[in-house]
C-alpha atoms as a PDB file:
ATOM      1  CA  UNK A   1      89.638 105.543 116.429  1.00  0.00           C
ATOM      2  CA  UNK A   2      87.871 102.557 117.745  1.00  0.00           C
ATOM      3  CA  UNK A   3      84.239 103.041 118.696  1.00  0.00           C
ATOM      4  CA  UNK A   4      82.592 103.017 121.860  1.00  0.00           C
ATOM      5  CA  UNK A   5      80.411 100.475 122.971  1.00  0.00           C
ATOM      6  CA  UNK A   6      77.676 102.979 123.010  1.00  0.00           C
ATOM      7  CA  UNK A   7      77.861 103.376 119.437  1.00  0.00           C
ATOM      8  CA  UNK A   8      79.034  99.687 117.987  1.00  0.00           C
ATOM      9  CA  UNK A   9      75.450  98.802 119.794  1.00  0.00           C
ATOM     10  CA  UNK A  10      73.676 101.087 117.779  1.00  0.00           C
ATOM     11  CA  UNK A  11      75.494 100.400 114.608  1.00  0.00           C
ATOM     12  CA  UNK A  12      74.459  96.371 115.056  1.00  0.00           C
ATOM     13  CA  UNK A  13      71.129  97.155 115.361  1.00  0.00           C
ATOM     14  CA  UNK A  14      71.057  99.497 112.384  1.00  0.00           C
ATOM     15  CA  UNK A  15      73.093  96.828 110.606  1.00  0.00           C
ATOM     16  CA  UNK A  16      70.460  93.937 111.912  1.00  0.00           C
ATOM     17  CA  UNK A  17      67.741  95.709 111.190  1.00  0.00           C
ATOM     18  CA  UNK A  18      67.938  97.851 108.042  1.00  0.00           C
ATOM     19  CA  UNK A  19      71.439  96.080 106.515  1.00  0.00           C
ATOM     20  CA  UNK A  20      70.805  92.595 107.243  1.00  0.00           C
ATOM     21  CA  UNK A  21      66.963  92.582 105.091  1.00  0.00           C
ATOM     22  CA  UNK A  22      68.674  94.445 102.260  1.00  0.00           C
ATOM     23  CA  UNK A  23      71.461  91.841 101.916  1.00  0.00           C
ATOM     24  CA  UNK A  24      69.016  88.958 102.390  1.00  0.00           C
ATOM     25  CA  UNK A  25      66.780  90.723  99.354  1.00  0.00           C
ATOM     26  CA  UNK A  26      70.593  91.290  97.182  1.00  0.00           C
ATOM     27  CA  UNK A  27      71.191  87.323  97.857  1.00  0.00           C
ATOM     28  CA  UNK A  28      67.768  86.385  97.145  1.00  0.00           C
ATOM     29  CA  UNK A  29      68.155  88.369  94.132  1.00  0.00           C
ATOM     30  CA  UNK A  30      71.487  86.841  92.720  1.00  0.00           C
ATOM     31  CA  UNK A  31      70.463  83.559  93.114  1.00  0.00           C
ATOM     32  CA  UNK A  32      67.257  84.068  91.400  1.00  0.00           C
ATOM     33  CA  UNK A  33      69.580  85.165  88.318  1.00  0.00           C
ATOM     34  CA  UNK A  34      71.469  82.019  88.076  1.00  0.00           C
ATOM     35  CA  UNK A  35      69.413  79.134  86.894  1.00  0.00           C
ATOM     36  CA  UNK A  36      68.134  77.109  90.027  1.00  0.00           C
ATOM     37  CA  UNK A  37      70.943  75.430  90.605  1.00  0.00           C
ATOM     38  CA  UNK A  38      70.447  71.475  92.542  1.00  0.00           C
ATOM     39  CA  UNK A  39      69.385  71.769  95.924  1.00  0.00           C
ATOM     40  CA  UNK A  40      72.679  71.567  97.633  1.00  0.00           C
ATOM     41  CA  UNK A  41      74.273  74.326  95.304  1.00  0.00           C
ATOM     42  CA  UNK A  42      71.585  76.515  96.427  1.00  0.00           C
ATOM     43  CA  UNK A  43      71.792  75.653  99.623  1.00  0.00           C
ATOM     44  CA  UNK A  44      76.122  76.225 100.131  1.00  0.00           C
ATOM     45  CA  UNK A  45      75.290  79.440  98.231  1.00  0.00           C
ATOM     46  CA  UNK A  46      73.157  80.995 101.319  1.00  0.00           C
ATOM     47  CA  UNK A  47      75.474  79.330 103.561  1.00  0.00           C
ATOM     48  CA  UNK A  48      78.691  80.979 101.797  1.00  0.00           C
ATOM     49  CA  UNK A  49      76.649  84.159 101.749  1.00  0.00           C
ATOM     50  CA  UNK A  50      75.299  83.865 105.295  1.00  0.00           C
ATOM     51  CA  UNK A  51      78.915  83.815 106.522  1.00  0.00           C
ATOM     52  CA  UNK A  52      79.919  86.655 104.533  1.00  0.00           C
ATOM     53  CA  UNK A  53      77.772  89.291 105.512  1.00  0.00           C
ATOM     54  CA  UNK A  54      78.861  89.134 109.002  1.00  0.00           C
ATOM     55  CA  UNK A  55      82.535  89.264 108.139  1.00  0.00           C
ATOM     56  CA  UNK A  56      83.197  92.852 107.343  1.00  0.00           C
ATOM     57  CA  UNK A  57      81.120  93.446 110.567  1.00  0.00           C
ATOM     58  CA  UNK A  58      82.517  91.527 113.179  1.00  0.00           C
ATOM     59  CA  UNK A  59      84.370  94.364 115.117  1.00  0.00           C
ATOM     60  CA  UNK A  60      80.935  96.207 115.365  1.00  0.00           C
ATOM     61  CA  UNK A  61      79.357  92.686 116.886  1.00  0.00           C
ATOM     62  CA  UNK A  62      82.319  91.720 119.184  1.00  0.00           C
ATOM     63  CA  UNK A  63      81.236  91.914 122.897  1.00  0.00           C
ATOM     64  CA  UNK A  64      77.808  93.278 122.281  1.00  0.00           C
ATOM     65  CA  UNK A  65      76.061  90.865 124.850  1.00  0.00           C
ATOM     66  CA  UNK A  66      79.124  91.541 127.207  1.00  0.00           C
ATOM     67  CA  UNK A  67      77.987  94.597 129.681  1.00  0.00           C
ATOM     68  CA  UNK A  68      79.206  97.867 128.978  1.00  0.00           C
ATOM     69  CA  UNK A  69      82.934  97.612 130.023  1.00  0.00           C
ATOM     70  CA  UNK A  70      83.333 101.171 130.593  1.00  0.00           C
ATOM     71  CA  UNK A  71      80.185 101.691 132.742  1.00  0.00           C
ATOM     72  CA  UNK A  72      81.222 100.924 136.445  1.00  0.00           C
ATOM     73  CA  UNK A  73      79.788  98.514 138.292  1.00  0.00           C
ATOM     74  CA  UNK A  74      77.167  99.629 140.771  1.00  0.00           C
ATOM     75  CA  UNK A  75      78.145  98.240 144.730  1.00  0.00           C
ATOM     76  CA  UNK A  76      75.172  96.556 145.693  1.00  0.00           C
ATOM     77  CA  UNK A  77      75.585  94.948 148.711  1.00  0.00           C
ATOM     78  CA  UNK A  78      72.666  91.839 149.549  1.00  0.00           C
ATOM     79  CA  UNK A  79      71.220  90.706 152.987  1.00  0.00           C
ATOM     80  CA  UNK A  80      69.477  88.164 153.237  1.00  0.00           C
ATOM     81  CA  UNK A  81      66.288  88.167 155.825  1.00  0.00           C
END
């Protein structure tokens, strides 16, 4: 059952807020272990892991900014003067 937009908001901002920090911490944390590896190593290791935090999420993100498709559209009608 897919979820409603309602609730994939509040799952990205539980996911931005409480997931994202924890995973940033884990990366931190696994790299640390390694020896420091050159700069660039390092630096394609956070960029590897960057993208792959976002992958298993990326139905819960998709059309987030959009407005809320199944709200309807209030008729406002504008005059000017």
């Amino acid at each position: 059952m897919p979820l409603s937009y309602k609730a994939r908001k509040r799952w990205a901002l539980v996911i931005l807020l409480v997931g994202l920090p924890v995973y940033v911490v884990a990366a931190v944390t696994l790299v640390g272990l390694l020896e420091r590896p050159s700069f660039l190593v390092e630096l394609a290791i956070y960029v590897a892991l960057g993208f792959a935090w976002a992958l298993p999420f990326r139905f819960v993100f998709r059309g987030i900014g959009q407005p809320d498709p199944d709200r309807a559209e209030p008729d406002i009608k504008r005059t000017d003067g």
